[in-house]
C-alpha atoms as a PDB file:
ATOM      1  CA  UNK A   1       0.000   0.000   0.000  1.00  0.00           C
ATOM      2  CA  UNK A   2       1.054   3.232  -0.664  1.00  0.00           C
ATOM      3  CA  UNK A   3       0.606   6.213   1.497  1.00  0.00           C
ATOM      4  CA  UNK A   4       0.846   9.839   0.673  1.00  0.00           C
ATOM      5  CA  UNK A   5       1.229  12.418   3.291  1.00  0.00           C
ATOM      6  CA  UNK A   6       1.262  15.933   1.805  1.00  0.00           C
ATOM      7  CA  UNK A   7       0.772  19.530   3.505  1.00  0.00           C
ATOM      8  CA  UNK A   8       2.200  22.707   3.145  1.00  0.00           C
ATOM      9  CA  UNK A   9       5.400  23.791   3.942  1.00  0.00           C
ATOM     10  CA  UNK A  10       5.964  24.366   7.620  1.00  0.00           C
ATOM     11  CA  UNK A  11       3.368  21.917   8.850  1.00  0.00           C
ATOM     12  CA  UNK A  12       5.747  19.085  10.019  1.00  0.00           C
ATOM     13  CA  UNK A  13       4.547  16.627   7.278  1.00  0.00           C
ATOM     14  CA  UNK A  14       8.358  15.337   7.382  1.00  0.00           C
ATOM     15  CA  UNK A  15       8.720  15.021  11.330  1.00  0.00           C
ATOM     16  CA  UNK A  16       5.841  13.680  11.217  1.00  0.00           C
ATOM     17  CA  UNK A  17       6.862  11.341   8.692  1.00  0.00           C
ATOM     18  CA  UNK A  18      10.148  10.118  10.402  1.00  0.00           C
ATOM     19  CA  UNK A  19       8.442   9.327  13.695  1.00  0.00           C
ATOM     20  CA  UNK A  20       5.930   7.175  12.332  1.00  0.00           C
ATOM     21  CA  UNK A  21       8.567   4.958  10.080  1.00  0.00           C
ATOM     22  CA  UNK A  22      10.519   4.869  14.089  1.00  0.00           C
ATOM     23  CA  UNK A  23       7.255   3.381  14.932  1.00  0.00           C
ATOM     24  CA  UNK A  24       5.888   0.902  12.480  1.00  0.00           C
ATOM     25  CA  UNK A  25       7.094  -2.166  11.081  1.00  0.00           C
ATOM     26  CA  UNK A  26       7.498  -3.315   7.446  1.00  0.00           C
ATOM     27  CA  UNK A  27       6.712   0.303   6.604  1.00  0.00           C
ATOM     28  CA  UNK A  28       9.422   1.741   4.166  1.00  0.00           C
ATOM     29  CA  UNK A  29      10.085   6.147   3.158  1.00  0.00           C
ATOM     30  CA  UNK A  30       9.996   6.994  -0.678  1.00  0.00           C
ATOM     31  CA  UNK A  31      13.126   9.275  -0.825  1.00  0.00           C
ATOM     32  CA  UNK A  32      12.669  11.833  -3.665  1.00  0.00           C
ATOM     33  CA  UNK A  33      14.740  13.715  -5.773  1.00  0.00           C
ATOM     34  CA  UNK A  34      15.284  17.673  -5.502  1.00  0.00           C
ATOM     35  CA  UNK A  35      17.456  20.311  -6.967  1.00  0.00           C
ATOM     36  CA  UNK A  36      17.467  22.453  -3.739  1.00  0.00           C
ATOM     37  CA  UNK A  37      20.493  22.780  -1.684  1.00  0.00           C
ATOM     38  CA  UNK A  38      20.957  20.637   0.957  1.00  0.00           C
ATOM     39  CA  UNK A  39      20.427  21.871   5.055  1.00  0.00           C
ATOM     40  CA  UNK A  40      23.294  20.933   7.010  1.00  0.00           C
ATOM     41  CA  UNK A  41      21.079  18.329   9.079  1.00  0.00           C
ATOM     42  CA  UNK A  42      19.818  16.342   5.636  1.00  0.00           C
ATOM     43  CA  UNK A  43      21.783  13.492   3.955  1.00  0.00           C
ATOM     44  CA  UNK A  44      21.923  12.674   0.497  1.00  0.00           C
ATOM     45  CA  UNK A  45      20.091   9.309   0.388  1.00  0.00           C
ATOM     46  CA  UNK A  46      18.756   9.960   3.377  1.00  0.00           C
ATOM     47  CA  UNK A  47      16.850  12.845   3.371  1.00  0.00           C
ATOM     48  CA  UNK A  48      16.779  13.220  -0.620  1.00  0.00           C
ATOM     49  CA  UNK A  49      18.692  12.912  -3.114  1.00  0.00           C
ATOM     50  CA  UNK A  50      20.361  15.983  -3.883  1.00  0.00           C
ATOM     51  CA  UNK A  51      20.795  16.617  -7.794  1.00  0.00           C
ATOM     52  CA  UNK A  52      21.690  19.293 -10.691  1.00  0.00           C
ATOM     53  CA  UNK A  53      18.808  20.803 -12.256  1.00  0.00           C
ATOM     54  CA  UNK A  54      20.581  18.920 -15.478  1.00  0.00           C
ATOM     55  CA  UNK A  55      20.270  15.708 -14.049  1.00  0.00           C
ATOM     56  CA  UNK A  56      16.595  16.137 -12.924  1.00  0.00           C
ATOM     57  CA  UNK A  57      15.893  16.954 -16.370  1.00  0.00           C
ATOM     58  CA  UNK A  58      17.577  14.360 -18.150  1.00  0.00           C
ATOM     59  CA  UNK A  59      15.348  11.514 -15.804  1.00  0.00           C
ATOM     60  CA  UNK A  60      11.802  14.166 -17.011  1.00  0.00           C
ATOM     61  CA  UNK A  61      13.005  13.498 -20.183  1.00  0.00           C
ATOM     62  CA  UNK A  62      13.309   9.897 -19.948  1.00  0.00           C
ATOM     63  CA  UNK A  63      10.103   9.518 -18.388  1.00  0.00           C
ATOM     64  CA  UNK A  64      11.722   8.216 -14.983  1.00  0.00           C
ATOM     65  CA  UNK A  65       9.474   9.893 -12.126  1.00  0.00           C
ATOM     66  CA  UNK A  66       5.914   8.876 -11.450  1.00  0.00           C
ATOM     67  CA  UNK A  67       5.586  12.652 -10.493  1.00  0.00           C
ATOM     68  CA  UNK A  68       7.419  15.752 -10.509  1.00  0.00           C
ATOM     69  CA  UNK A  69       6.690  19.591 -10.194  1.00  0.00           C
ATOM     70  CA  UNK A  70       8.933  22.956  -9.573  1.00  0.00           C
ATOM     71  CA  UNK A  71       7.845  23.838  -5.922  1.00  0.00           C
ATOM     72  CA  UNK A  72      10.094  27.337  -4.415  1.00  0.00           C
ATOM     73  CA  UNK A  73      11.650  27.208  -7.268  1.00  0.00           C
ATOM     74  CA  UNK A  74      12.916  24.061  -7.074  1.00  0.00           C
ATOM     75  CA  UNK A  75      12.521  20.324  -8.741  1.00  0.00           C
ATOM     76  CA  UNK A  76      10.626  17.354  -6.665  1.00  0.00           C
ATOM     77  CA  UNK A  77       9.968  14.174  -8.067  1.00  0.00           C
ATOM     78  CA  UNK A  78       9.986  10.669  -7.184  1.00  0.00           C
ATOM     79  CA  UNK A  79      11.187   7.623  -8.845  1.00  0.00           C
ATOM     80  CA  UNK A  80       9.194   4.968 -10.617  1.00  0.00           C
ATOM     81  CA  UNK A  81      12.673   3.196  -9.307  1.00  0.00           C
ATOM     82  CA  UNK A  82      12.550   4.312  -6.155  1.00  0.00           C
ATOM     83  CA  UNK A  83       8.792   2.696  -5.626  1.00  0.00           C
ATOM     84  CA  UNK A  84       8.923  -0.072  -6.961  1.00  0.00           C
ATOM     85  CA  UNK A  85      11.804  -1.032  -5.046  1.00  0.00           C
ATOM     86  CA  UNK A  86      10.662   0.120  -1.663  1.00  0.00           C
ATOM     87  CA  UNK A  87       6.773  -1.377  -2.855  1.00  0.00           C
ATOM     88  CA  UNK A  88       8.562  -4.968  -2.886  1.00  0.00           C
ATOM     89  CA  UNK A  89       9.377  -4.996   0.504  1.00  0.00           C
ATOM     90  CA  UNK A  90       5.609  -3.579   2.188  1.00  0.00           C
ATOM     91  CA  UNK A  91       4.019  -0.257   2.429  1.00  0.00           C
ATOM     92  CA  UNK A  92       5.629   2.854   1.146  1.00  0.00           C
ATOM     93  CA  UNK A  93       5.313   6.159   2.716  1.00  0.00           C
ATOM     94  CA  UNK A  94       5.572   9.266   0.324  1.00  0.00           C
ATOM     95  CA  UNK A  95       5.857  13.031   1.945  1.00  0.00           C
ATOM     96  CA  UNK A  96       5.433  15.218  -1.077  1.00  0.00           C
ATOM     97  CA  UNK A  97       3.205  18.372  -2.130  1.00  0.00           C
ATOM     98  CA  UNK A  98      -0.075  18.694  -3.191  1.00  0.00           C
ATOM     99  CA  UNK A  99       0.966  18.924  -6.753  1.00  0.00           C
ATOM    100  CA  UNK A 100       2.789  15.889  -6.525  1.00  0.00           C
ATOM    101  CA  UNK A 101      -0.165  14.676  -4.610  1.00  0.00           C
ATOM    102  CA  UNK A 102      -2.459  14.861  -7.550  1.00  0.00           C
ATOM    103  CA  UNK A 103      -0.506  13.221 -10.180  1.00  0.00           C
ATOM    104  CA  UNK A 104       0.226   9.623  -7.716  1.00  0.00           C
ATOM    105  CA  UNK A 105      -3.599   9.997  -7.470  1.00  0.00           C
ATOM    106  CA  UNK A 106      -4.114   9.496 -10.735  1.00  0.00           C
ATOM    107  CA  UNK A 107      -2.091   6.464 -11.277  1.00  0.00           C
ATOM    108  CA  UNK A 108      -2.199   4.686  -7.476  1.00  0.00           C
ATOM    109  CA  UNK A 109      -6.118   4.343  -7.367  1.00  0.00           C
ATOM    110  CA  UNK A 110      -5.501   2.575  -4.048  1.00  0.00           C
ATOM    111  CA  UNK A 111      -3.263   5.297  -2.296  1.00  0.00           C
ATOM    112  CA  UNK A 112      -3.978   6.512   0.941  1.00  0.00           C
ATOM    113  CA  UNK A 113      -4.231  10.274   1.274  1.00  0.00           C
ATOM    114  CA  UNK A 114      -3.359  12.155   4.283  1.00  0.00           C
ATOM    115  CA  UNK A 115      -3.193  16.024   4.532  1.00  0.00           C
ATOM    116  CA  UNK A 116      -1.429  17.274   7.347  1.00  0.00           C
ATOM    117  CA  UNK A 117      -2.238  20.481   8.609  1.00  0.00           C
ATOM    118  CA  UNK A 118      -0.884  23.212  10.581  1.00  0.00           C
ATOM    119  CA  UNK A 119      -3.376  24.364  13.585  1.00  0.00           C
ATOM    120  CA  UNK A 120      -3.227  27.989  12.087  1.00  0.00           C
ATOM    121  CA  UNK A 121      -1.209  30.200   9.785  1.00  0.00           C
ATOM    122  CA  UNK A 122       0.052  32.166  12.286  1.00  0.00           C
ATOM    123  CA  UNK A 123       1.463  28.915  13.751  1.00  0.00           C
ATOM    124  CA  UNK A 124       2.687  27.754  10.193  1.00  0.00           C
ATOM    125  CA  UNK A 125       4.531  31.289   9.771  1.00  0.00           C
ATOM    126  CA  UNK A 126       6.423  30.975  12.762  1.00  0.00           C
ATOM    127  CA  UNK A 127       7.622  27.229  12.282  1.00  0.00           C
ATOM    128  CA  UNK A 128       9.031  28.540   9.189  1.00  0.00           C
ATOM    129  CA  UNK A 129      11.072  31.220  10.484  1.00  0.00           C
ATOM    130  CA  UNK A 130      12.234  29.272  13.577  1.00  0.00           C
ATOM    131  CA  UNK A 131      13.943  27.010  11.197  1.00  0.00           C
ATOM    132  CA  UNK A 132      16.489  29.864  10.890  1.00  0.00           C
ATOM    133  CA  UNK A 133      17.717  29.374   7.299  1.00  0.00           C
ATOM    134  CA  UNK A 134      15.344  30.990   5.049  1.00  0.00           C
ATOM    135  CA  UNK A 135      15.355  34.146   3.504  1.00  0.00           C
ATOM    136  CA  UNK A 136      12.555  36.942   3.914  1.00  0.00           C
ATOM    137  CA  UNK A 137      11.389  36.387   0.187  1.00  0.00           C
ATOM    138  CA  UNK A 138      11.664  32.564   0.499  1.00  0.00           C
ATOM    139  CA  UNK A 139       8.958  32.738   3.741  1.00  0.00           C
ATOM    140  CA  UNK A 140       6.665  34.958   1.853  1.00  0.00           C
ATOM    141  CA  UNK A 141       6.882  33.005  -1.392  1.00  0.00           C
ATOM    142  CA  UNK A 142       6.351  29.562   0.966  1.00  0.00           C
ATOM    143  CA  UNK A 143       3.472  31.518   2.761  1.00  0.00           C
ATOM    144  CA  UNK A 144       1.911  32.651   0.049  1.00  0.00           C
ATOM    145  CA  UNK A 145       2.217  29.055  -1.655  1.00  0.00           C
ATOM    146  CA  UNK A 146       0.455  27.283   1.577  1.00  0.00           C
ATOM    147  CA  UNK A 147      -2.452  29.733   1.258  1.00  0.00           C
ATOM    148  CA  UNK A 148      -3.128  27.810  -1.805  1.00  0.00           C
ATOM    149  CA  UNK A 149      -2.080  24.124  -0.852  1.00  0.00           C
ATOM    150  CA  UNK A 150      -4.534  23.939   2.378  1.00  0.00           C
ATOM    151  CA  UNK A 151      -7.254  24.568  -0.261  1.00  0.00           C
ATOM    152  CA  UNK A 152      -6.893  21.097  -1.154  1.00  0.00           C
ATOM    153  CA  UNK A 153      -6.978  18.985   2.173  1.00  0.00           C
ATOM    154  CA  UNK A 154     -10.977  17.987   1.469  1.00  0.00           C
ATOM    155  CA  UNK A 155      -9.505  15.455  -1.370  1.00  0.00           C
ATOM    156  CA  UNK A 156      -7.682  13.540   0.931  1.00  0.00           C
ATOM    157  CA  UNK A 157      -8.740  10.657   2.714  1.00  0.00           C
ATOM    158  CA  UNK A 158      -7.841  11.414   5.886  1.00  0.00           C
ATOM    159  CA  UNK A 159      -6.582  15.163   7.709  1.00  0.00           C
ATOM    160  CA  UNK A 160      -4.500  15.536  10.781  1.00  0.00           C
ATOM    161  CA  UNK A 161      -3.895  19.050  12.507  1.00  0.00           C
ATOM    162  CA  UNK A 162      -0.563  19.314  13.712  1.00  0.00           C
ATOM    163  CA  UNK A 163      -0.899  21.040  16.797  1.00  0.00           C
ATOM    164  CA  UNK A 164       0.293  18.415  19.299  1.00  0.00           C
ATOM    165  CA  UNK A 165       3.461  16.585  17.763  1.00  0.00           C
ATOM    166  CA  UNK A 166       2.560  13.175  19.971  1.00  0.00           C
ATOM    167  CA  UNK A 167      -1.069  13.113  19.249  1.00  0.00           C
ATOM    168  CA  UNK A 168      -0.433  13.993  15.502  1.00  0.00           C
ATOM    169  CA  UNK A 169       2.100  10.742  15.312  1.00  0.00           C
ATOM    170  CA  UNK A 170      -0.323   8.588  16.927  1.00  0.00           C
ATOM    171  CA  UNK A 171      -3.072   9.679  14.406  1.00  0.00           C
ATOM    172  CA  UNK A 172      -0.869   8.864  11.750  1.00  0.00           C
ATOM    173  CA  UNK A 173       0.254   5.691  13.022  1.00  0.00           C
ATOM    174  CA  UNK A 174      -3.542   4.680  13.883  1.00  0.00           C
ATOM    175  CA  UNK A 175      -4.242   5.807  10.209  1.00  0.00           C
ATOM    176  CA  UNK A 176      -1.700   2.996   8.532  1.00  0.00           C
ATOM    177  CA  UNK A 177      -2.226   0.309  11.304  1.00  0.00           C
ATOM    178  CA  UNK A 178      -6.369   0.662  10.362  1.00  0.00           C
ATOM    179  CA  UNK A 179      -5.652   0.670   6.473  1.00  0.00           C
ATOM    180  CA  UNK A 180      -3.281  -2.798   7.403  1.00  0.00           C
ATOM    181  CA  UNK A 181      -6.201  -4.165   9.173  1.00  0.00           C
ATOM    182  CA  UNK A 182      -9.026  -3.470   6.786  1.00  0.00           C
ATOM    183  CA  UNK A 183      -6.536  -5.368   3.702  1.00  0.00           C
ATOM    184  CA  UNK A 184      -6.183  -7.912   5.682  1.00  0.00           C
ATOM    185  CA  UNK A 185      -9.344  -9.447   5.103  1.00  0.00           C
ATOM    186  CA  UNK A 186      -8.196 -10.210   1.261  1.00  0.00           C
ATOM    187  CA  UNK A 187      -5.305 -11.233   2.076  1.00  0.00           C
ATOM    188  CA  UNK A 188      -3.182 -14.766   1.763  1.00  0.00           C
ATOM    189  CA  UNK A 189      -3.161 -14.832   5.619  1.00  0.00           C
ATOM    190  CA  UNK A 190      -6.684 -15.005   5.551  1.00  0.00           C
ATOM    191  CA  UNK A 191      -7.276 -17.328   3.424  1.00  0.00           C
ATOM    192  CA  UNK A 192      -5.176 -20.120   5.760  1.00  0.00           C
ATOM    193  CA  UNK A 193      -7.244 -18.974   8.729  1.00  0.00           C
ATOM    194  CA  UNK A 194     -10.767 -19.762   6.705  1.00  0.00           C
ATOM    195  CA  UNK A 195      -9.646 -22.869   5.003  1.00  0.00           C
ATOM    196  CA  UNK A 196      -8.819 -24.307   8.938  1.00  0.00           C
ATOM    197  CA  UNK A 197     -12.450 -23.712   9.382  1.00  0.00           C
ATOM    198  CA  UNK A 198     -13.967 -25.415   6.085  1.00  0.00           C
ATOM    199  CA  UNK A 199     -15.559 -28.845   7.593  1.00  0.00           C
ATOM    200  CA  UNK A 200     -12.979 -32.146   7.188  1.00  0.00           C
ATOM    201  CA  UNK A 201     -13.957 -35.783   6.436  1.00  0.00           C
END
């Protein structure tokens, strides 16, 4: 199963994100692409991986993401790769934007949509700034951007409001652990449990 978590900048989508996978078994993180810089905390292969506007261009052209949009100014996009590997091994967990959002939507029928969202934009503003390493233009722009994105959160399947960190994880731990439970009943597993009740000779 796949599960996309999208919200705007600022709202913790990522923490969020990381806690859960800390917390869940057989549950594996879709790293994207990007042509931003790197923070000082992220990792390449970690975090994302961390190419040339060249390179991200040359995989557009060859048709290598299952979705991909400029967000800041900048180049998302995940992997058909990068799924399909992590897809072989359980559930995959995707934190991308809404843009992104909408274009997995129309190819995973079965996703699971969460919208995380930030308990008000005052709130939002300030997480933003606090992260220390973004420019006056680049909070307006990211601002003016989430205006836009929250406009979106009634097509997802499910919406947490990040105003407790702990409560948000558990709702986004419940969220998966539910979806696991309700596939279950079409699964192989299933199918031993039943045939140990058909009647025997």
């Amino acid at each position: 199963m796949l599960y996309v978590v999208s919200g705007p900048s600022g709202s913790g989508k990522s923490t969020l994100c990381k806690m859960a996978l800390s917390k869940i078994e057989n549950l594996s993180f879709s790293i994207s692409h990007t042509t931003r810089p790197r923070r000082k905390s992220e990792l390449h292969g970690r975090d994302y991986y961390f190419i040339s506007e060249q390179q991200f261009k040359k995989m557009i052209d060859n048709k290598d993401f299952i979705e991909w949009a400029i967000v800041h100014g900048n180049y998302y996009g995940t992997s058909k790769k990068e799924i399909e590997e992590k897809a072989s091994k359980g559930d995959v967990l995707l934190d991308i934007d809404v843009q992104g959002a909408i274009q997995v939507r129309s190819k995973f029928k079965n996703a699971i949509f969460i919208f995380i969202m930030p308990p008000s934009y005052n709130v939002l503003k300030r997480r933003i700034i606090n992260r220390g390493n973004e420019k006056l233009s680049s909070i307006e722009k990211r601002l003016t951007i989430a205006r836009e994105e929250i406009k979106y959160y009634k097509d997802y399947d499910y919406l947490i409001i990040n105003d407790e960190l702990d409560k948000a994880v558990k709702e986004l731990v419940s969220i998966i652990i539910s979806q696991r439970c309700a596939q279950r009943k079409n699964s192989k597993e299933m199918e031993k449990i039943i045939a140990t009740f058909k009647e025997r000779k």
